[in-house]
Protein backbone atom coordinates (compact mmCIF):
# COMPACT_ATOMS: atom_id res chain seq x y z
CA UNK A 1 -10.37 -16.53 -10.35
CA UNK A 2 -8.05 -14.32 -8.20
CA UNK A 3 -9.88 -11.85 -5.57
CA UNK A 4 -8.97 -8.11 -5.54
CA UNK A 5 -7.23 -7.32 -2.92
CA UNK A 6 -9.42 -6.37 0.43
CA UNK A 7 -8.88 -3.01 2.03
CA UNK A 8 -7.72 -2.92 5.77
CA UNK A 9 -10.39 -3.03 8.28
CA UNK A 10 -8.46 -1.77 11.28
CA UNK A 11 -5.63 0.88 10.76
CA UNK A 12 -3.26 1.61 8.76
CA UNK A 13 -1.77 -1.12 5.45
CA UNK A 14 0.83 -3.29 6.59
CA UNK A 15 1.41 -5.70 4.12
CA UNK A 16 0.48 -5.84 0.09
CA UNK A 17 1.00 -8.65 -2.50
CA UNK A 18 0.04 -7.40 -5.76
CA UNK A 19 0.31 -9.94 -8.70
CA UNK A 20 2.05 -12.80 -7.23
CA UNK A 21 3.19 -15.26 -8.91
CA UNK A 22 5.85 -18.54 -7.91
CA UNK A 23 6.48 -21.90 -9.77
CA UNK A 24 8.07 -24.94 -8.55
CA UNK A 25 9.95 -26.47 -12.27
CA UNK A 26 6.72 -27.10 -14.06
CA UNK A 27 4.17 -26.55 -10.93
CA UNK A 28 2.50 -22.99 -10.84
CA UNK A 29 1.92 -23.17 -7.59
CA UNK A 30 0.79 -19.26 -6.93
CA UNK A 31 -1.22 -17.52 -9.64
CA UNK A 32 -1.51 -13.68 -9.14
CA UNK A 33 -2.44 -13.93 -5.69
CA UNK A 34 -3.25 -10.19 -4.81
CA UNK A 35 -3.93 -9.22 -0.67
CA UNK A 36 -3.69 -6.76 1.91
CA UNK A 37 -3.22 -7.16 5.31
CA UNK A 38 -4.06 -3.80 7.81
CA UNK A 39 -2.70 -2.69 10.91
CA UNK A 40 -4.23 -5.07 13.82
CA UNK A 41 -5.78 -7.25 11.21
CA UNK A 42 -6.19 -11.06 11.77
CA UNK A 43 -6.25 -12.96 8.65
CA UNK A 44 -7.10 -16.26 7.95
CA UNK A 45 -6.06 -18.68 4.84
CA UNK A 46 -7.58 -21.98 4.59
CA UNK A 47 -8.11 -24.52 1.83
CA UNK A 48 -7.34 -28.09 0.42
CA UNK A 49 -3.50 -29.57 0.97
CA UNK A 50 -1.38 -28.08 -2.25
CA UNK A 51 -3.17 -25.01 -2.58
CA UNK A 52 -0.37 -22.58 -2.17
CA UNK A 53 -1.25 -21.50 1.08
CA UNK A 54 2.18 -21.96 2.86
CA UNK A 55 3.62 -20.63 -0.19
CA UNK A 56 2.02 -17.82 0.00
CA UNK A 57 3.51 -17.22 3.75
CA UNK A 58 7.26 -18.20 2.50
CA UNK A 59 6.12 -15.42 -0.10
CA UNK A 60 5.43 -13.01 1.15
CA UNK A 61 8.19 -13.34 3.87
CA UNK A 62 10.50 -13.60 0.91
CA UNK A 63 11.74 -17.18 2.16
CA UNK A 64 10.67 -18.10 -1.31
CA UNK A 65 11.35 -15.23 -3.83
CA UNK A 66 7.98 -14.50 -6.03
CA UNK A 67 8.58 -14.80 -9.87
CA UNK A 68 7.14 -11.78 -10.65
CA UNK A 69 4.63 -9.55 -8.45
CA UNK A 70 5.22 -6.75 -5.59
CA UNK A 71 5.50 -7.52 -2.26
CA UNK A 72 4.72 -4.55 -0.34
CA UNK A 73 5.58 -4.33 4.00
CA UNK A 74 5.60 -0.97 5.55
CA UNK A 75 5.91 1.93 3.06
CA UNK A 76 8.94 -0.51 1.31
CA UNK A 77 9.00 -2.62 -2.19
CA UNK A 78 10.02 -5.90 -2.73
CA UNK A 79 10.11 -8.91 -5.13
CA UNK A 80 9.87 -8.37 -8.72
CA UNK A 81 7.72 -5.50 -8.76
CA UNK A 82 4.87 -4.96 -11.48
CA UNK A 83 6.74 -3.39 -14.78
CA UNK A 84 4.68 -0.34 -16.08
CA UNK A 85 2.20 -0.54 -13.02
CA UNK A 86 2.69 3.32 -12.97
CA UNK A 87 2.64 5.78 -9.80
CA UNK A 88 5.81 6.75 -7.98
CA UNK A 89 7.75 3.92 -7.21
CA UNK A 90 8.01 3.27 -3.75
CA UNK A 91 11.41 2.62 -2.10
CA UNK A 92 13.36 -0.63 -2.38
CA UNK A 93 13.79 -2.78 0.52
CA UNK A 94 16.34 -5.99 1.10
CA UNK A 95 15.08 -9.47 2.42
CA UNK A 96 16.63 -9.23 5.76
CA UNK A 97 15.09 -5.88 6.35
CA UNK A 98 11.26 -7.30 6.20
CA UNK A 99 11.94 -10.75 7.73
CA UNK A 100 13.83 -8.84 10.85
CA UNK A 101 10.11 -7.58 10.90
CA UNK A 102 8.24 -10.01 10.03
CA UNK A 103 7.52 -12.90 12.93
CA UNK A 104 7.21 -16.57 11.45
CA UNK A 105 5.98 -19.66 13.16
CA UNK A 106 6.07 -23.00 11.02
CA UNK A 107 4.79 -26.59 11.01
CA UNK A 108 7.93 -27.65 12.36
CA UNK A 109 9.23 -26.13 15.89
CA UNK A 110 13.00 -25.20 14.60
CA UNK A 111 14.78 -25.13 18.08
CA UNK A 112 18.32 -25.44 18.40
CA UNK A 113 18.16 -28.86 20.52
CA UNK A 114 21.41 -28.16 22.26
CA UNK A 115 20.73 -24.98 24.21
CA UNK A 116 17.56 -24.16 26.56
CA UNK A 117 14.44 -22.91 26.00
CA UNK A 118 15.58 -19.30 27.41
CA UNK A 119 18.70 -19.06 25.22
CA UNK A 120 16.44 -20.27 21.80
CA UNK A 121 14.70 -17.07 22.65
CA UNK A 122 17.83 -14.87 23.07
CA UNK A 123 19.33 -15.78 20.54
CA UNK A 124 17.46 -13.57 17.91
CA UNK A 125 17.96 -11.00 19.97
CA UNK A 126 22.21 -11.55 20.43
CA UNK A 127 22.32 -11.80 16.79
CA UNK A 128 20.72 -9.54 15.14
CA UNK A 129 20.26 -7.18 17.66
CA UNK A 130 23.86 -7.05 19.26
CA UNK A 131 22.51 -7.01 22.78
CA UNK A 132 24.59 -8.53 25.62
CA UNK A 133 23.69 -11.97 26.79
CA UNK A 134 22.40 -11.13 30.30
CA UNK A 135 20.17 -8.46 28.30
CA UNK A 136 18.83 -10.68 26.11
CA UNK A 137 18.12 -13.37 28.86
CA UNK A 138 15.86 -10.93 30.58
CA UNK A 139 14.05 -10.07 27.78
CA UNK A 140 13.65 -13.72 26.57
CA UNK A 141 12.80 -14.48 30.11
CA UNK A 142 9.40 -12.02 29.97
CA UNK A 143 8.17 -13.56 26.66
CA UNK A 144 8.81 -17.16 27.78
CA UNK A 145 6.31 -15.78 30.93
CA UNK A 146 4.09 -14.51 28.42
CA UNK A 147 3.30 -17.70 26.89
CA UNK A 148 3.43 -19.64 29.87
CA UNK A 149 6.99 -21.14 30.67
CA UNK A 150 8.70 -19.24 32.40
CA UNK A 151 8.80 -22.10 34.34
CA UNK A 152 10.66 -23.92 31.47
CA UNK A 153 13.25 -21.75 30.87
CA UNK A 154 16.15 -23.81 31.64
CA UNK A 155 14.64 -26.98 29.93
CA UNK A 156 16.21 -28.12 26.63
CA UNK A 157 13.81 -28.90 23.81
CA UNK A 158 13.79 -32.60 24.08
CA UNK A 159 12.74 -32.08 27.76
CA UNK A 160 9.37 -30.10 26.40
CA UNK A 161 5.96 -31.43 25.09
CA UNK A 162 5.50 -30.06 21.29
CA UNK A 163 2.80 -27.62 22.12
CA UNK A 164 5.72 -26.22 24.75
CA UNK A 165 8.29 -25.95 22.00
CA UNK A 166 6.20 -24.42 19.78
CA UNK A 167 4.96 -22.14 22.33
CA UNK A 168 9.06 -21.24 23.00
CA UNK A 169 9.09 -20.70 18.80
CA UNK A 170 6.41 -18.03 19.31
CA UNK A 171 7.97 -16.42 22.12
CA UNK A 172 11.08 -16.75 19.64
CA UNK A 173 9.02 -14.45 17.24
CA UNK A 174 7.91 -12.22 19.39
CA UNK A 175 10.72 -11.32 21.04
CA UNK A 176 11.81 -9.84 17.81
CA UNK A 177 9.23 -6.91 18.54
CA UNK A 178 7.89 -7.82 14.65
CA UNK A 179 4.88 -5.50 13.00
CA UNK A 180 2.99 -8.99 11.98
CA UNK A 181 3.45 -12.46 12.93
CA UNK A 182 2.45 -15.22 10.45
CA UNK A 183 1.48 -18.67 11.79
CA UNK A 184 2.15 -21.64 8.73
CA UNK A 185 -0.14 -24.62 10.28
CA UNK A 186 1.69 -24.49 13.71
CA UNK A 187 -0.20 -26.92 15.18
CA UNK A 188 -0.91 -29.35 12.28
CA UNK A 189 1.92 -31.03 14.16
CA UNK A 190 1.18 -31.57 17.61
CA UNK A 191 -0.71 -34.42 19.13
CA UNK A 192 -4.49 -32.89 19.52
CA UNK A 193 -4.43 -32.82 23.45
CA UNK A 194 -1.65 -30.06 23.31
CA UNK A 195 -3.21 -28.11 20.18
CA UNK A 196 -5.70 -25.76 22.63
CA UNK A 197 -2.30 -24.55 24.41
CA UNK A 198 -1.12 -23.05 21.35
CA UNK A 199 -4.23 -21.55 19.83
CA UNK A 200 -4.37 -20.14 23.82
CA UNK A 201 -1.59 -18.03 22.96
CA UNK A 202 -2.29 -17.17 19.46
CA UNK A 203 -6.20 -16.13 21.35
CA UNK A 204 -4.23 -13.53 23.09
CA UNK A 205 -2.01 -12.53 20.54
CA UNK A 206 -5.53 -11.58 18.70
CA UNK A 207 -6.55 -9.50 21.90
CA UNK A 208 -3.63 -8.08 21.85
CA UNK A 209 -3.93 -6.19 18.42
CA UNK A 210 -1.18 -8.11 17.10
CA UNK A 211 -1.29 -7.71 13.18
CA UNK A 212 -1.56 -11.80 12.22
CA UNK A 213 -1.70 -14.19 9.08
CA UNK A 214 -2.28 -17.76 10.33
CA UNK A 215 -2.53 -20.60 8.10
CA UNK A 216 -4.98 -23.16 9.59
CA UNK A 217 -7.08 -26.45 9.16
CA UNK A 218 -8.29 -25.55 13.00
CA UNK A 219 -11.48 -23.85 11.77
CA UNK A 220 -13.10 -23.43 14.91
CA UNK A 221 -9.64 -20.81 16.06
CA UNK A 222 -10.41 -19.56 12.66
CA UNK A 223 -13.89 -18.42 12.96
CA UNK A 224 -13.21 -17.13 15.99
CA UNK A 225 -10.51 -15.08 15.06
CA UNK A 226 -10.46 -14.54 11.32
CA UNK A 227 -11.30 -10.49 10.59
CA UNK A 228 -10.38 -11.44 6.68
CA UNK A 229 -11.17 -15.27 5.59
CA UNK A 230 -9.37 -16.40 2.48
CA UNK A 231 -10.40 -20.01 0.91
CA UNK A 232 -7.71 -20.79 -1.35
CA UNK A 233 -7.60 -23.38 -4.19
CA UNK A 234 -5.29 -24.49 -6.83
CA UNK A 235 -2.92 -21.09 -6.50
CA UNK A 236 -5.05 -18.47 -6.12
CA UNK A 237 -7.54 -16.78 -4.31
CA UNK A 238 -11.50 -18.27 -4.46
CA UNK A 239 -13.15 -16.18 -1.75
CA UNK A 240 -12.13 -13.98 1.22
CA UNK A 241 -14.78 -12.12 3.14
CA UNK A 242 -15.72 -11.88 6.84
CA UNK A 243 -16.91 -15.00 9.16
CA UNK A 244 -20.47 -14.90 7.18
CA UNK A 245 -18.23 -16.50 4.74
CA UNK A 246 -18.23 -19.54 6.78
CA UNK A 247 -21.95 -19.91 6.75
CA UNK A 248 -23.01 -18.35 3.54
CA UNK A 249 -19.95 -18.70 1.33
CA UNK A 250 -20.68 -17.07 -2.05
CA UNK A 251 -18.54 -19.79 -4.05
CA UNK A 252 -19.29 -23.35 -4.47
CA UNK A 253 -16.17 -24.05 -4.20
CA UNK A 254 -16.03 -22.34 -0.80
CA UNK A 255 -19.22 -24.05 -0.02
CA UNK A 256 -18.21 -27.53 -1.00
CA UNK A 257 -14.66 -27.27 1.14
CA UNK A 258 -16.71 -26.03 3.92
CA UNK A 259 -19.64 -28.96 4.10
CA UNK A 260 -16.52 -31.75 4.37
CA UNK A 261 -14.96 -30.46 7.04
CA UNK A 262 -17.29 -28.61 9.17
């Protein structure tokens, strides 16, 4: 079954999928997945391997482009949209417009191995920003120091542990100035003595107020952090609720996920 969609606990709505749908050839991989994500909200997805979780990021971050369904960020409509869903119809937004907005962290670190770790960061900021490069240093500069490496900045990535490159991908994201950051597995992988350096930063990030959707297996971060818990399974939506879920999940389903790993 697919859950309605949970109201914002803190602030304003950010982000809305309503009805979303995405197939792979033959595999239906998301099957109306409704959600909504609120201003300062920290939501959490977790479930079995193949259950459309990090399709459900690339979703809603249009990197994959639903089949049908709305995709809702900021007062603008993309995707599809729902024929005959009635109301006024919001306005239309492009791609680039929500991903310039939209922070995204992945598996996979994605640095350019050729330049540093302070000109990774600037880059963004170059390109789709148009600022000059000693601007953009600066600025890349105070987010490296904000997750710890400003130390690093003139190291390329082969001269940097994983958790330190993906640590540079976040500062990456945030120097963007997005209005939600989502977090696909990032540290699914990095060998398990550097994983605590990156859930440091994504701790603060929380503190912070920074509207998040992370994508974990690391269920103690999630517990933690998680305002909104989704268990997903087979495409869709099982359960969401609050951290009671992780104790007194309502679903067997839930439940049965839940005794094997924790």
């Amino acid at each position: 079954m697919t859950a309605a969609a949970a109201a914002p606990g803190n602030g304003d709505l950010v982000l809305r999928l309503r009805g979303i749908h995405k197939s792979f050839g033959t595999n239906h991989v998301l099957r109306g997945i409704d959600l909504s994500v609120g201003q300062g909200q920290h939501v959490v997805i977790f479930g079995p391997s193949g259950s459309g979780k990090s399709t459900l990021l690339r979703t809603a971050n249009l990197l994959e482009q639903p089949d049908s369904g709305s995709v809702w960020f900021d007062g603008k409509e993309y995707g599809p949209g729902i024929p005959g869903a009635g109301g006024e119809d919001p306005p239309r937004g492009k791609p680039r417009d929500l991903r310039q907005q939209v922070g995204m962290v992945f598996q996979q670190f994605n640095l350019f191995p050729h330049i540093t770790a302070l000109e990774n960061v600037a880059l963004a900021l170059r390109r789709v920003k148009g600022a000059k490069r000693a601007e953009a240093e600066l600025e890349a500069a105070s987010y490296l120091d904000q997750v710890g490496l400003l130390d690093k900045i003139g190291a390329y990535p082969s001269q940097l542990s994983g958790g330190q490159q993906q640590r540079v991908a976040i500062a990456r994201s945030l120097v963007m100035e997005p209005k939600i950051m989502m977090f696909d597995e990032p540290t699914s992988a990095l060998d398990p003595e550097l994983v605590g350096e990156v859930l440091g930063v994504m701790r603060t990030l929380a503190e912070s107020g920074m509207t998040m959707v992370v994508v974990t297996h690391e269920m103690g971060f999630a517990r933690e952090a998680g305002d909104v818990n989704i268990f997903m399974d087979e495409g869709v939506i099982v359960e969401q609720g609050g951290r009671e879920i992780y104790s007194h999940a309502r679903e067997p389903r839930t439940q049965a996920f839940l005794d094997a790993i924790l």
